[in-house]
N, C-alpha and C. Protein backbone atom coordinates (compact mmCIF):
# COMPACT_ATOMS: atom_id res chain seq x y z
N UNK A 1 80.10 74.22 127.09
CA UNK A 1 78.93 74.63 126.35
C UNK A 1 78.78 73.69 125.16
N UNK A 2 77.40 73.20 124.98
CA UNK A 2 77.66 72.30 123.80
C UNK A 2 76.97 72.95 122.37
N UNK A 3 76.93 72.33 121.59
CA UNK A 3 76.67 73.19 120.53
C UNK A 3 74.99 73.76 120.37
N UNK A 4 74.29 72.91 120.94
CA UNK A 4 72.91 73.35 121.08
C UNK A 4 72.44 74.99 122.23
N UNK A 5 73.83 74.77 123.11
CA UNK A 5 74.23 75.48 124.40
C UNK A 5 74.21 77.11 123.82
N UNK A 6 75.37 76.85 122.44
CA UNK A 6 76.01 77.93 122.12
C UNK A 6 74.98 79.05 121.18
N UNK A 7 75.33 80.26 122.04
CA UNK A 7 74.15 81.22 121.17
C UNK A 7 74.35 81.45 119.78
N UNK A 8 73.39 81.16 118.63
CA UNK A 8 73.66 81.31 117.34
C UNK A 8 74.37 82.14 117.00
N UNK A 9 74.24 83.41 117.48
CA UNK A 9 74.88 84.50 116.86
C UNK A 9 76.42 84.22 117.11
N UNK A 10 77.12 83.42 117.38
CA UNK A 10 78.54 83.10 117.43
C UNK A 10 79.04 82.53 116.03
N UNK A 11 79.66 82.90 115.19
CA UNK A 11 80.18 82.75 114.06
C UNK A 11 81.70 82.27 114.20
N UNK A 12 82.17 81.30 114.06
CA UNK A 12 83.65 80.50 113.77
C UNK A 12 83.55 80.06 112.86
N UNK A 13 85.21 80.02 112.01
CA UNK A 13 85.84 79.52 110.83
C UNK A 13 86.49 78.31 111.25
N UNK A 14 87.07 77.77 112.53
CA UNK A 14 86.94 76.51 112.81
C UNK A 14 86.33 76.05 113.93
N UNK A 15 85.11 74.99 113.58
CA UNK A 15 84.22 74.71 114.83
C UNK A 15 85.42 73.58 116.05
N UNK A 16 86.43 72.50 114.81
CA UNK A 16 86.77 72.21 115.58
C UNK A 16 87.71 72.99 116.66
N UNK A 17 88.28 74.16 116.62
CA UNK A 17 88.78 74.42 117.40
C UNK A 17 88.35 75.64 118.95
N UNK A 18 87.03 75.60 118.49
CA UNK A 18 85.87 76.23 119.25
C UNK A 18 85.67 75.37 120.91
N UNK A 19 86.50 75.78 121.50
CA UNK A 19 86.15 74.39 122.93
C UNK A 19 85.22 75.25 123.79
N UNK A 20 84.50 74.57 124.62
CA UNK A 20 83.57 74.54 125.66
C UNK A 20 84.19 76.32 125.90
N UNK A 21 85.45 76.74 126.44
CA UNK A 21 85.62 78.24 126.76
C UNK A 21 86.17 78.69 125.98
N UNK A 22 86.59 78.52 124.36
CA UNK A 22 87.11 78.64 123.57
C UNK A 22 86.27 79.34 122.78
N UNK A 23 84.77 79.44 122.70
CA UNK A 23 83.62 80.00 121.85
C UNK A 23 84.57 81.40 120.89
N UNK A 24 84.68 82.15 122.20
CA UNK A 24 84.63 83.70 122.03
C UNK A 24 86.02 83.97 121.51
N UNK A 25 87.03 82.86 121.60
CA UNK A 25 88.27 83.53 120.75
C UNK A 25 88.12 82.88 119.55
N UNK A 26 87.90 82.09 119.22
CA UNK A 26 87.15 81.55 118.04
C UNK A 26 86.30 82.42 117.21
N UNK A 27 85.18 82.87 117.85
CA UNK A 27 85.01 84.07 117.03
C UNK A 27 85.50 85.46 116.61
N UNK A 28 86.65 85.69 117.64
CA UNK A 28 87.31 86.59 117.64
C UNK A 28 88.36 86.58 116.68
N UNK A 29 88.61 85.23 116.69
CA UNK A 29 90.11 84.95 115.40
C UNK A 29 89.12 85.19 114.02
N UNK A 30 87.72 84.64 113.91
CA UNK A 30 87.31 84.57 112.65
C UNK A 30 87.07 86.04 112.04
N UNK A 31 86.89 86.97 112.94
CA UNK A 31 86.62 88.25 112.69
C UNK A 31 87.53 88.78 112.36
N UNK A 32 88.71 88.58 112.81
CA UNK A 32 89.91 88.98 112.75
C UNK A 32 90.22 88.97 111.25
N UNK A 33 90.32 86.96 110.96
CA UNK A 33 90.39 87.14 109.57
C UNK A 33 90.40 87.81 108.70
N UNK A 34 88.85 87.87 108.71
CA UNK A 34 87.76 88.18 107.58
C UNK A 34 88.29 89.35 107.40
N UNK A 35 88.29 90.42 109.18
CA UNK A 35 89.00 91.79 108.57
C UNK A 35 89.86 92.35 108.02
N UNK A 36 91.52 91.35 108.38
CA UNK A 36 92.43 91.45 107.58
C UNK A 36 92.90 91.55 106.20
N UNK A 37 91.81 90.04 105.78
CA UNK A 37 91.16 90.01 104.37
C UNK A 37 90.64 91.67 103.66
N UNK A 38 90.18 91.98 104.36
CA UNK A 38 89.49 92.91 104.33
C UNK A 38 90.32 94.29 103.97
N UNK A 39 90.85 94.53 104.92
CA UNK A 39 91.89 95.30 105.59
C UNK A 39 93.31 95.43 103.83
N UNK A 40 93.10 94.20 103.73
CA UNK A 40 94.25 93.70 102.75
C UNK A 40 94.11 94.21 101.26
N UNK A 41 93.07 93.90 101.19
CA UNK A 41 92.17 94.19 99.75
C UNK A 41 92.22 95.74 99.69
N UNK A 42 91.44 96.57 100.62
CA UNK A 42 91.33 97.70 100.30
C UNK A 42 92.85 98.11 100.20
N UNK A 43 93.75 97.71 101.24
CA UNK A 43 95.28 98.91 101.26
C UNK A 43 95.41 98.71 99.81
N UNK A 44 95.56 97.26 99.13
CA UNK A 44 95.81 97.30 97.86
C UNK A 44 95.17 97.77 96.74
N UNK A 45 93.88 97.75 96.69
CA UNK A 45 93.26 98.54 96.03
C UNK A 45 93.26 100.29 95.94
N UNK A 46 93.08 100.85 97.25
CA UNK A 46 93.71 102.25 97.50
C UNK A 46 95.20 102.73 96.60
N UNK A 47 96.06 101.72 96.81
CA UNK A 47 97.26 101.91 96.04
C UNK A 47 97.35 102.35 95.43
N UNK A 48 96.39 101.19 94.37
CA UNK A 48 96.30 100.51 93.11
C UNK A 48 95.97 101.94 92.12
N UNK A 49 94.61 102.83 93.26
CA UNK A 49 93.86 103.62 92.48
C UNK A 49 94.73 104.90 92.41
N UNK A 50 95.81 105.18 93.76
CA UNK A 50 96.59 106.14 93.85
C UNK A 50 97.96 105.87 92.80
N UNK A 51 97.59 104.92 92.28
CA UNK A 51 98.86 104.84 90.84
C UNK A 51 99.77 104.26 91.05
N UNK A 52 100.01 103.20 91.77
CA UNK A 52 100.72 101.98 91.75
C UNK A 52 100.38 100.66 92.27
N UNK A 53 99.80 99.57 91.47
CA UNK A 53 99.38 98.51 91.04
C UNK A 53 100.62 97.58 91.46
N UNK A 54 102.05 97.74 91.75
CA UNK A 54 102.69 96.80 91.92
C UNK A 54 103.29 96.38 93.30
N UNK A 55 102.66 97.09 94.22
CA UNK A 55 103.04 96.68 95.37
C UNK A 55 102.71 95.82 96.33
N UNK A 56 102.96 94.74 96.96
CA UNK A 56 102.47 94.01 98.05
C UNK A 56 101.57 95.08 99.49
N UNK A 57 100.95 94.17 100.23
CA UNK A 57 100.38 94.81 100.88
C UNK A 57 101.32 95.15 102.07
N UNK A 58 102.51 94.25 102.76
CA UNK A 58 103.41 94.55 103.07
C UNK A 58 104.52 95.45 102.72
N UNK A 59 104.14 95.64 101.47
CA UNK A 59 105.15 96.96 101.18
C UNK A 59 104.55 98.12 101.37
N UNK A 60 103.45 98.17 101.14
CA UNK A 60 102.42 99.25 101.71
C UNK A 60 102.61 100.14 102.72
N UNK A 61 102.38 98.76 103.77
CA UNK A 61 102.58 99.23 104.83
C UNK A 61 103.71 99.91 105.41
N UNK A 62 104.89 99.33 104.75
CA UNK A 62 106.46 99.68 105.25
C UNK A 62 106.22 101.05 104.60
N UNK A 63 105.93 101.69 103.15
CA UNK A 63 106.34 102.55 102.73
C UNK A 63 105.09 103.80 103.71
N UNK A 64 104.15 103.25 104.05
CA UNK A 64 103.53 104.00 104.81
C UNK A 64 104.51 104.72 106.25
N UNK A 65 104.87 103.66 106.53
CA UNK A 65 105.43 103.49 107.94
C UNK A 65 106.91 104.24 107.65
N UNK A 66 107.81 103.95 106.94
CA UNK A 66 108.99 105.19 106.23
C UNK A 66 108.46 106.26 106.23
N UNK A 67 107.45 106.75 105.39
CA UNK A 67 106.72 107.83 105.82
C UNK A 67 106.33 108.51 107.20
N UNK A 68 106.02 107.90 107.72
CA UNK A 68 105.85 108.65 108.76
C UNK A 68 106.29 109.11 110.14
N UNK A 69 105.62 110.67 110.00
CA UNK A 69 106.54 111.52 110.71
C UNK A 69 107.52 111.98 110.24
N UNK A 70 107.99 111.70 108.77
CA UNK A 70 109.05 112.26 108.03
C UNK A 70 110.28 112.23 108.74
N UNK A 71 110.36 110.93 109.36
CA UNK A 71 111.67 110.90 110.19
C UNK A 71 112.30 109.15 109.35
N UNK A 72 113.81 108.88 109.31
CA UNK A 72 114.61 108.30 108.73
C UNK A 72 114.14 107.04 109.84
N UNK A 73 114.10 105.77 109.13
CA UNK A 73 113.61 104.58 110.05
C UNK A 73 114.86 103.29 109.62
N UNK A 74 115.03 102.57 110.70
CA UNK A 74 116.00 101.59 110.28
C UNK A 74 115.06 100.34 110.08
N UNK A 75 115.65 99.72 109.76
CA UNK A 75 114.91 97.86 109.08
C UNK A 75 114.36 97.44 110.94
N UNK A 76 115.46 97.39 111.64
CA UNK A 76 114.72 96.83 113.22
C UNK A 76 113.49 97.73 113.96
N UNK A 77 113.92 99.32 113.52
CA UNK A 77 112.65 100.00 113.76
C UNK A 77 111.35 99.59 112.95
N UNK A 78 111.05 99.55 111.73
CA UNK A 78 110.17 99.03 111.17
C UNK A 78 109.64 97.54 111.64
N UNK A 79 110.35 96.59 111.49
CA UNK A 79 110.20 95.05 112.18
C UNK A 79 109.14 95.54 113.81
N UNK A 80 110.08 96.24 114.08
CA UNK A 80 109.75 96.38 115.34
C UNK A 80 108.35 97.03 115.73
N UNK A 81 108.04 98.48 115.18
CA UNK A 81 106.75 98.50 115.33
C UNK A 81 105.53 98.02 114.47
N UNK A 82 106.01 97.87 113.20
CA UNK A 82 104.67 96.82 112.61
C UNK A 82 104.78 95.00 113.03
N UNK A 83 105.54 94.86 113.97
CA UNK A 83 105.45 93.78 114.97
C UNK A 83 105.51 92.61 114.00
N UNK A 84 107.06 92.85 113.31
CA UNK A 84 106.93 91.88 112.23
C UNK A 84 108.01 90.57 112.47
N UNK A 85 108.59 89.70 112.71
CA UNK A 85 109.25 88.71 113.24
C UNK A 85 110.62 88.66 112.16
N UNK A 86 109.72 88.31 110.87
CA UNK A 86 110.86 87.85 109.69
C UNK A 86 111.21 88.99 108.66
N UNK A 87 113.04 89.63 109.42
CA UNK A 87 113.23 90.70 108.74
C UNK A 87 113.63 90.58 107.57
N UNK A 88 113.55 89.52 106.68
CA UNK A 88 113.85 88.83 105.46
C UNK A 88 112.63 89.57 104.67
N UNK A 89 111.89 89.43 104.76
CA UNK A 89 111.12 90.00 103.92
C UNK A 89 110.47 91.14 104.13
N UNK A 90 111.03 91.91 105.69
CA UNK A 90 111.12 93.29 105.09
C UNK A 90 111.99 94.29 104.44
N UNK A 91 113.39 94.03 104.71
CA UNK A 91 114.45 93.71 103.65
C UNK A 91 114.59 93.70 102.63
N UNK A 92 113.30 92.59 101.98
CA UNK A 92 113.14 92.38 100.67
C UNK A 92 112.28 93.35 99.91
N UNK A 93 111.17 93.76 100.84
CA UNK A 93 110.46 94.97 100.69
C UNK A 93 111.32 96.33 100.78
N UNK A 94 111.85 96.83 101.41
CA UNK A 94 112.81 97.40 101.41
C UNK A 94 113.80 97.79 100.25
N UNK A 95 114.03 97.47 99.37
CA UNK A 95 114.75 96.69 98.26
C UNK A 95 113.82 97.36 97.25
N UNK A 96 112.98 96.64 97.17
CA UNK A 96 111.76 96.75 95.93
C UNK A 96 111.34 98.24 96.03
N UNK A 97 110.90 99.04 97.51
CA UNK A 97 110.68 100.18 97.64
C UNK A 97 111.77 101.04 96.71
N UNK A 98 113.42 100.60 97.24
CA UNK A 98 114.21 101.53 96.79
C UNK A 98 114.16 101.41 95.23
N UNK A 99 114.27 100.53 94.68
CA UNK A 99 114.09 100.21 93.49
C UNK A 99 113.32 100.37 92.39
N UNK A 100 112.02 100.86 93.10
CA UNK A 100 110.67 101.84 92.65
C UNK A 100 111.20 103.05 92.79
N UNK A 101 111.70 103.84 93.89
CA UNK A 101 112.30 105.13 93.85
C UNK A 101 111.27 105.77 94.93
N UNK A 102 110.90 104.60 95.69
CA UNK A 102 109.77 105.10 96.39
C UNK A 102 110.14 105.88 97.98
N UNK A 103 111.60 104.96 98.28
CA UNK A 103 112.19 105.48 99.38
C UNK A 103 114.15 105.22 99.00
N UNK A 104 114.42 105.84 99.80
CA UNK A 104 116.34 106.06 99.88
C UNK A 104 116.47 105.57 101.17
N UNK A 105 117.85 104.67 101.17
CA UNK A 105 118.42 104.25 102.26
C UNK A 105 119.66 104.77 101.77
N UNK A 106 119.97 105.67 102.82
CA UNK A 106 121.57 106.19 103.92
C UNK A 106 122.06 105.24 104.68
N UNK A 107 123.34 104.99 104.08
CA UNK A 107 124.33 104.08 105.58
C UNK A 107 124.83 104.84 106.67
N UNK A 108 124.90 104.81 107.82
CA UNK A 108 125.18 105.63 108.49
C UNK A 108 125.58 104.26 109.66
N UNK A 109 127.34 104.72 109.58
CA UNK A 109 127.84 103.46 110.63
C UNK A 109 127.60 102.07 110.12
N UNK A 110 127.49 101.05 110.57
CA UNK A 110 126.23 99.53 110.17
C UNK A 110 125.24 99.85 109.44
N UNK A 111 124.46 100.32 110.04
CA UNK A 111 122.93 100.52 109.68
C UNK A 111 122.47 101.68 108.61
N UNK A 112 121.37 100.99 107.74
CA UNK A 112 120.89 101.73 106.75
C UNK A 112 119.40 102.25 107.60
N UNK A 113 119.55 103.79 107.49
CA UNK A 113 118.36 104.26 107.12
C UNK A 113 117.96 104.50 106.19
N UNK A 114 116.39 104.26 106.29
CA UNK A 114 115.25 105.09 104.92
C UNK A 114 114.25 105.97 105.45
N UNK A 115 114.07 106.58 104.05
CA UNK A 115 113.31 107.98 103.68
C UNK A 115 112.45 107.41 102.75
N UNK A 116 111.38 108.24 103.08
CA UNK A 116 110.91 108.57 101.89
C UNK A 116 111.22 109.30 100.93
N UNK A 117 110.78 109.31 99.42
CA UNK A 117 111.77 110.27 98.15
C UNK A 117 110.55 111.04 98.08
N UNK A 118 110.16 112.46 97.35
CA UNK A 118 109.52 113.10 97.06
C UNK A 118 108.38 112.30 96.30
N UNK A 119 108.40 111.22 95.21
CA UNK A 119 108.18 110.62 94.86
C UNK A 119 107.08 109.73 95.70
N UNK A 120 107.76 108.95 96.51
CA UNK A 120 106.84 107.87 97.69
C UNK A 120 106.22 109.04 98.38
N UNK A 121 106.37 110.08 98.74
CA UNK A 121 105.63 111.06 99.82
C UNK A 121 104.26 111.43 98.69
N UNK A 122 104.73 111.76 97.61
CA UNK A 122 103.63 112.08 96.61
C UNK A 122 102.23 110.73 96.84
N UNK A 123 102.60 109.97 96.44
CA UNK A 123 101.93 108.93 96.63
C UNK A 123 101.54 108.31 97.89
N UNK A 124 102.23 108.29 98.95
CA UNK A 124 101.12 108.00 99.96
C UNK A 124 99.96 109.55 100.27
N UNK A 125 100.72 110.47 99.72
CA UNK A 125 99.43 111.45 99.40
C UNK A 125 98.50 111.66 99.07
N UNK A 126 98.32 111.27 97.64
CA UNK A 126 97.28 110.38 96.52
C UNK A 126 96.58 109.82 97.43
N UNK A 127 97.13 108.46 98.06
CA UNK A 127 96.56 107.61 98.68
C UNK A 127 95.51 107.91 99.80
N UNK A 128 96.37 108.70 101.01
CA UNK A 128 95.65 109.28 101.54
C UNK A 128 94.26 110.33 101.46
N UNK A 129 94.47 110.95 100.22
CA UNK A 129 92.71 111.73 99.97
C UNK A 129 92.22 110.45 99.04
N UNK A 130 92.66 109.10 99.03
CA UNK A 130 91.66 108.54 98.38
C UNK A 130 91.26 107.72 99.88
N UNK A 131 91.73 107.77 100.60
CA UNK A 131 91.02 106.77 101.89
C UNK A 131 90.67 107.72 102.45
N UNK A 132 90.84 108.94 102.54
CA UNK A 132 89.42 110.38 103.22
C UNK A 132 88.74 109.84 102.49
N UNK A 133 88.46 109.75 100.91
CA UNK A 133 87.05 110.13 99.89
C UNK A 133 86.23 108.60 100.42
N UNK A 134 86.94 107.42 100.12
CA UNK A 134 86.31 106.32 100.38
C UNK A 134 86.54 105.06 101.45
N UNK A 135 87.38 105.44 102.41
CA UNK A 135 87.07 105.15 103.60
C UNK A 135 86.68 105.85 104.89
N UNK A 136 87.13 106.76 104.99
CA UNK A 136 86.93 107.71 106.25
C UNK A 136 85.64 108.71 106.90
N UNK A 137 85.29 109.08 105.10
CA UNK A 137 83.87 109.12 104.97
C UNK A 137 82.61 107.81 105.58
N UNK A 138 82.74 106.24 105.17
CA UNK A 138 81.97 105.53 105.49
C UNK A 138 82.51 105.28 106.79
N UNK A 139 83.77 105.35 107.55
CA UNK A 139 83.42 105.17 109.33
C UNK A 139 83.21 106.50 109.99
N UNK A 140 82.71 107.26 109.43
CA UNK A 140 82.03 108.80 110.39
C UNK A 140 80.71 108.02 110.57
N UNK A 141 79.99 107.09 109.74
CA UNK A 141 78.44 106.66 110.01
C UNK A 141 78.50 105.16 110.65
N UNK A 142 79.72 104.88 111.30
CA UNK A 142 79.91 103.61 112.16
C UNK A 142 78.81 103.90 113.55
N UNK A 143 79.75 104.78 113.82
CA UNK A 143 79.01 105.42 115.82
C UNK A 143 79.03 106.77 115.94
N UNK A 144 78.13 107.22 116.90
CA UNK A 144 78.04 108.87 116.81
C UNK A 144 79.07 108.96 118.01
N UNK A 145 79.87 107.81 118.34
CA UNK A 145 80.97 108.27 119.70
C UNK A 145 82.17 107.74 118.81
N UNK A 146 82.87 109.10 118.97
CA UNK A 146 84.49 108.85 117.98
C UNK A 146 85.25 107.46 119.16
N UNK A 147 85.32 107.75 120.01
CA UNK A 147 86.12 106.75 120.82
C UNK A 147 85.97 105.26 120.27
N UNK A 148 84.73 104.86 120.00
CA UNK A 148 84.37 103.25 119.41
C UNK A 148 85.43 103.19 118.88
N UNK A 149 86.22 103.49 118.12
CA UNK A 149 86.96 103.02 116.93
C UNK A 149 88.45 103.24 117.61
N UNK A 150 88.79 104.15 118.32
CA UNK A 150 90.16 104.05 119.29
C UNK A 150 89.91 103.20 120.33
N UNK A 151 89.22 102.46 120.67
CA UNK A 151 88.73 101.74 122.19
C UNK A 151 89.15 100.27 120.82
N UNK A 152 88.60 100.17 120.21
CA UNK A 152 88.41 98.47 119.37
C UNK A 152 90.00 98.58 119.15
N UNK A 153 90.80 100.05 118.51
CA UNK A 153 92.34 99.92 118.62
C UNK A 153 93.19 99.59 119.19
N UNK A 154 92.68 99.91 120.75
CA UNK A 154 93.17 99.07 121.72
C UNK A 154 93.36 97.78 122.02
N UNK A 155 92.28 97.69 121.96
CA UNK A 155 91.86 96.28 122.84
C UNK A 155 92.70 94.90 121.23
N UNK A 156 92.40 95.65 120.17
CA UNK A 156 93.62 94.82 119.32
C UNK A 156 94.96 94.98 119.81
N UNK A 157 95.29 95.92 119.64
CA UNK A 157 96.87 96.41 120.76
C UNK A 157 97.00 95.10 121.73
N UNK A 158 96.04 94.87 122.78
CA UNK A 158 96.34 94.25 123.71
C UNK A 158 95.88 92.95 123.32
N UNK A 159 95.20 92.32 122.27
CA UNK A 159 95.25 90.71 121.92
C UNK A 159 96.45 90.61 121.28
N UNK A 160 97.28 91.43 120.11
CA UNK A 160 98.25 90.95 119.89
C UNK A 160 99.17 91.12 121.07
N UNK A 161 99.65 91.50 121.99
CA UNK A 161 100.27 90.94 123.16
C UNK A 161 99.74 89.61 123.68
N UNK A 162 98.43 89.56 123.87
CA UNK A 162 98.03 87.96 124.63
C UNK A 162 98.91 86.82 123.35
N UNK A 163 98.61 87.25 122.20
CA UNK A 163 99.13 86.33 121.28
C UNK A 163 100.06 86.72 120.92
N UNK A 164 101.09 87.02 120.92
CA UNK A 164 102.29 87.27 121.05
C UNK A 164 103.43 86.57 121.95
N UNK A 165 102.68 86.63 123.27
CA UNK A 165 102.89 85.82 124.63
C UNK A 165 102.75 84.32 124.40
N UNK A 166 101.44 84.29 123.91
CA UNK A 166 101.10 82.56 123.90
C UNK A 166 101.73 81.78 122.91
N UNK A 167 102.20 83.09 121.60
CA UNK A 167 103.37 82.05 120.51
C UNK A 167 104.64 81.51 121.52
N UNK A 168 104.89 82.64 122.36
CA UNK A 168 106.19 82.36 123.11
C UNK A 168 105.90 81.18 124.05
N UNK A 169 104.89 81.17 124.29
CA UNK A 169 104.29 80.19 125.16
C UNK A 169 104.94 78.29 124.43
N UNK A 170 103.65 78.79 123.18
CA UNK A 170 103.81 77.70 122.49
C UNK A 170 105.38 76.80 121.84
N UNK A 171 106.14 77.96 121.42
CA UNK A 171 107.38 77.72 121.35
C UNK A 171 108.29 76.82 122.20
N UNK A 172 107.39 77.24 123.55
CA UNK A 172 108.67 76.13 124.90
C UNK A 172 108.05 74.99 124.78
N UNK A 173 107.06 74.62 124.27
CA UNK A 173 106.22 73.38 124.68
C UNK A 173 107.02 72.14 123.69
């Protein structure tokens, strides 16, 4: 497809890497971006407003993820489902959590589990009726079909596997 070919409405952040069948992941990575960006800003801001200003957005997430289900999580469980590679810096997050008082790690055998403290549960609490008040509210007026938004969950689910695969890919080359 050449560029006169390609339907305007296709938006990429790099044209050079836009090839002839390349259009649509190209725009797919740029969306991606933008949303992460996106995605990034608010967790931190949400925080920020639920009363702590000093956390990374990766710590966020971990202390979210300790949280939940109120069940004790190890460092490879965490790595593992926020599909994170370098346990160095969740570790390090890890650390900073305990050190805020936000979560407790138990040794048990080798391995440390963590909790959340009354403390970190308080606060992803906070947090949570502040993303009902000002996020959850603005995606009820996305689509009048709840599924849109578990169907787009998916289908991310299953690109990070395609790319997941193709790092491994890339790795042998």
């Amino acid at each position: 497809m050449t560029n006169s070919e390609r339907p305007r409405n296709m938006i990429v952040s790099s044209r050079h890497l836009a090839s002839e069948d390349g259009w649509q992941a190209s725009e797919f990575e740029y969306g991606l971006i933008i949303a992460y960006n996106g995605f990034a800003r608010w967790v931190s801001r949400c925080m920020a407003t639920a009363g702590e200003q000093s956390l990374t957005v990766l710590e966020i997430l971990i202390l979210h993820h300790v949280n939940h289900r109120a069940r004790q999580k190890r460092l490879n469980d965490i790595c593992f489902l926020l599909n994170i590679e370098d346990t160095h810096t969740v570790n390090y997050a890890l650390k900073k959590l305990q050190k805020a008082g936000l979560i407790a790690g138990e040794k048990v055998g080798k391995e440390i589990f963590y909790r959340v403290t009354p403390v970190g549960e308080s606060l992803c609490e906070k947090y949570r009726e502040i993303r009902e008040e000002c996020l959850i509210d603005s995606i009820k007026h996305l689509d009048n079909d709840p599924q849109t938004l578990s169907e787009t969950a998916a289908i991310l689910r299953m690109m990070s596997g395609i790319y997941d695969q193709a790092s491994r890919a890339a790795s042998s080359i």
